[in-house]
C-alpha atoms as a PDB file:
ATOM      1  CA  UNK A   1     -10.779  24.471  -2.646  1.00  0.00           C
ATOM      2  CA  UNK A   2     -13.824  22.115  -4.111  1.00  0.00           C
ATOM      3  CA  UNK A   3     -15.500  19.418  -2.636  1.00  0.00           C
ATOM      4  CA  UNK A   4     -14.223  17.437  -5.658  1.00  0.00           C
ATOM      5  CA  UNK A   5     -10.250  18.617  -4.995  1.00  0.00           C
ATOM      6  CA  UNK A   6     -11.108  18.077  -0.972  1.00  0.00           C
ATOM      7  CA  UNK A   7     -12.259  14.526  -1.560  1.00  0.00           C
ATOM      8  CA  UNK A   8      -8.920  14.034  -4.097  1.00  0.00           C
ATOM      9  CA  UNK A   9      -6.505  14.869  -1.170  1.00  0.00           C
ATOM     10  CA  UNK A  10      -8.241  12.879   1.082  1.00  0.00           C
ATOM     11  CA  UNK A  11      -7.786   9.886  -0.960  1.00  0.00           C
ATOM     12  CA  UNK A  12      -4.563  10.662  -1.565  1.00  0.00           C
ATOM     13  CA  UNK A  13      -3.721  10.682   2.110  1.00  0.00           C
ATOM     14  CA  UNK A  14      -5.476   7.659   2.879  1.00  0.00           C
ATOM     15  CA  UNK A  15      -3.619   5.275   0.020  1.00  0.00           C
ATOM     16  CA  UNK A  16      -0.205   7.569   1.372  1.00  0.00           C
ATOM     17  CA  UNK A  17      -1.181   6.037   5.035  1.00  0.00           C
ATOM     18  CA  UNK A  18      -1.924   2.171   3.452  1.00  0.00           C
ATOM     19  CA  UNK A  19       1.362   2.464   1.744  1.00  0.00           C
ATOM     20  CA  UNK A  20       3.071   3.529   5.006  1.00  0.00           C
ATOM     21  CA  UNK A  21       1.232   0.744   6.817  1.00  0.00           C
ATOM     22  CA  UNK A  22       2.268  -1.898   3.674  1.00  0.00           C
ATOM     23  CA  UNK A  23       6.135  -0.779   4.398  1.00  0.00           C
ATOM     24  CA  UNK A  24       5.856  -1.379   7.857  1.00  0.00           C
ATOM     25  CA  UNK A  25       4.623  -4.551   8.002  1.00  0.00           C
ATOM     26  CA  UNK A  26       7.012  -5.553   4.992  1.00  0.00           C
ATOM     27  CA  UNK A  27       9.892  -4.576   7.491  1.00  0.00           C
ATOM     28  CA  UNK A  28       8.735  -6.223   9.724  1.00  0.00           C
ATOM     29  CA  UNK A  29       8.466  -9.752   7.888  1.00  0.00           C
ATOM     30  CA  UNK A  30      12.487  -8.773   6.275  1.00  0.00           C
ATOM     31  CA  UNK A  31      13.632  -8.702  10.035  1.00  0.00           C
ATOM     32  CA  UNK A  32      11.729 -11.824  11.325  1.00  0.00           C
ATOM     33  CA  UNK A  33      13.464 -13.655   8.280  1.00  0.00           C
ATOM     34  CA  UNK A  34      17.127 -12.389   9.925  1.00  0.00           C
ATOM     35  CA  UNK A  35      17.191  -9.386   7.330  1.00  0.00           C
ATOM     36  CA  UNK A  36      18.325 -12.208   4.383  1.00  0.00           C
ATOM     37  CA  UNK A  37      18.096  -9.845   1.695  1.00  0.00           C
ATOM     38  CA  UNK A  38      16.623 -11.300  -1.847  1.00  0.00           C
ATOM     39  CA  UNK A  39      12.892 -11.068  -0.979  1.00  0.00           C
ATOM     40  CA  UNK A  40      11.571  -8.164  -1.183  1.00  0.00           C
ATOM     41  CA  UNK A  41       8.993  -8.798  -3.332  1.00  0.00           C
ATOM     42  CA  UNK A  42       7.527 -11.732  -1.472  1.00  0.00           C
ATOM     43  CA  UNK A  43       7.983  -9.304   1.545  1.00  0.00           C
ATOM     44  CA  UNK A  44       5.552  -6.495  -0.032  1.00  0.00           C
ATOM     45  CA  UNK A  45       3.485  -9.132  -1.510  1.00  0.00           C
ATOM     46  CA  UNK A  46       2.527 -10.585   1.977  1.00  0.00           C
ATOM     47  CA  UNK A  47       2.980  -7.569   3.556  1.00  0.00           C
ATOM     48  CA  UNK A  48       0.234  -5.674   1.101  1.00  0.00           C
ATOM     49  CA  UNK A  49      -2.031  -9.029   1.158  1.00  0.00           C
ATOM     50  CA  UNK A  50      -2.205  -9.026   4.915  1.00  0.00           C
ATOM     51  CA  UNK A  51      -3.100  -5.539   5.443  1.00  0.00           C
ATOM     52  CA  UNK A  52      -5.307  -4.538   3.109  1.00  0.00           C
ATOM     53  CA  UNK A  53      -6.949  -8.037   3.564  1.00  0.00           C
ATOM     54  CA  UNK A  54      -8.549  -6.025   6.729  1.00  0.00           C
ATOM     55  CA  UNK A  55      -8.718  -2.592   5.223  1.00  0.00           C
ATOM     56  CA  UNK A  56     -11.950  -0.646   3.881  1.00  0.00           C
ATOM     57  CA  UNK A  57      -9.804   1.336   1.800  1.00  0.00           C
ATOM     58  CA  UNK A  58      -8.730  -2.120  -0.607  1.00  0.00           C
ATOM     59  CA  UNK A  59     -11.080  -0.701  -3.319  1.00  0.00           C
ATOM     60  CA  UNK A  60      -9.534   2.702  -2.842  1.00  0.00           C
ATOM     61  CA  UNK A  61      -5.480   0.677  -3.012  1.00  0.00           C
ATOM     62  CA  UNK A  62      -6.604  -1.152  -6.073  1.00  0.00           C
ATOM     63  CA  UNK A  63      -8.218   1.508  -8.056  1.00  0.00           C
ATOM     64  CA  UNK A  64      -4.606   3.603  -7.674  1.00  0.00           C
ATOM     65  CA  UNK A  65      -2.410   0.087  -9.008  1.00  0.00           C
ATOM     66  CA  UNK A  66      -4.561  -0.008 -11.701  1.00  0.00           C
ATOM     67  CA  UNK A  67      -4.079   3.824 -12.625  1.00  0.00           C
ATOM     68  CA  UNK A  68      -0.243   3.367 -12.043  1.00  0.00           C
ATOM     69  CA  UNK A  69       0.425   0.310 -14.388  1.00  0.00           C
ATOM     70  CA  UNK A  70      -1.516   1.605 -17.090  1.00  0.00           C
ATOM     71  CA  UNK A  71       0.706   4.421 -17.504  1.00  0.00           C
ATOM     72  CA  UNK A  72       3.557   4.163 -20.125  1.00  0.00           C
END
């Protein structure tokens, strides 16, 4: 394996673990609201603010969105 392919799965495992984290603290926020479904969105929203607010890897997060809603 390549530095280059080595450095690609690495990434890949890091935005994997902010995703992870970004789900967790989304669950959290759904069952400190009594588990009232109909806000998911604003969960993930906060959820993915408040974490990567604090995370090194935001540039790393962003980079991926952008990839993902350019595709068709």
């Amino acid at each position: 394996m390549d530095s280059e392919t080595r450095t690609r799965e690495r990434q890949r495992l890091m935005v994997d673990l902010l995703e992870r984290k970004i789900r967790l603290r989304a669950r959290q926020l759904y069952d400190q609201r009594g588990q009232i479904e109909g806000q998911a969105l604003e969960d993930w929203v906060k959820a993915e603010s408040e974490i990567l607010k604090s995370s090194i890897l935001a540039p790393l997060w962003n980079k991926r969105q952008d990839r993902e809603s350019s595709q068709p």
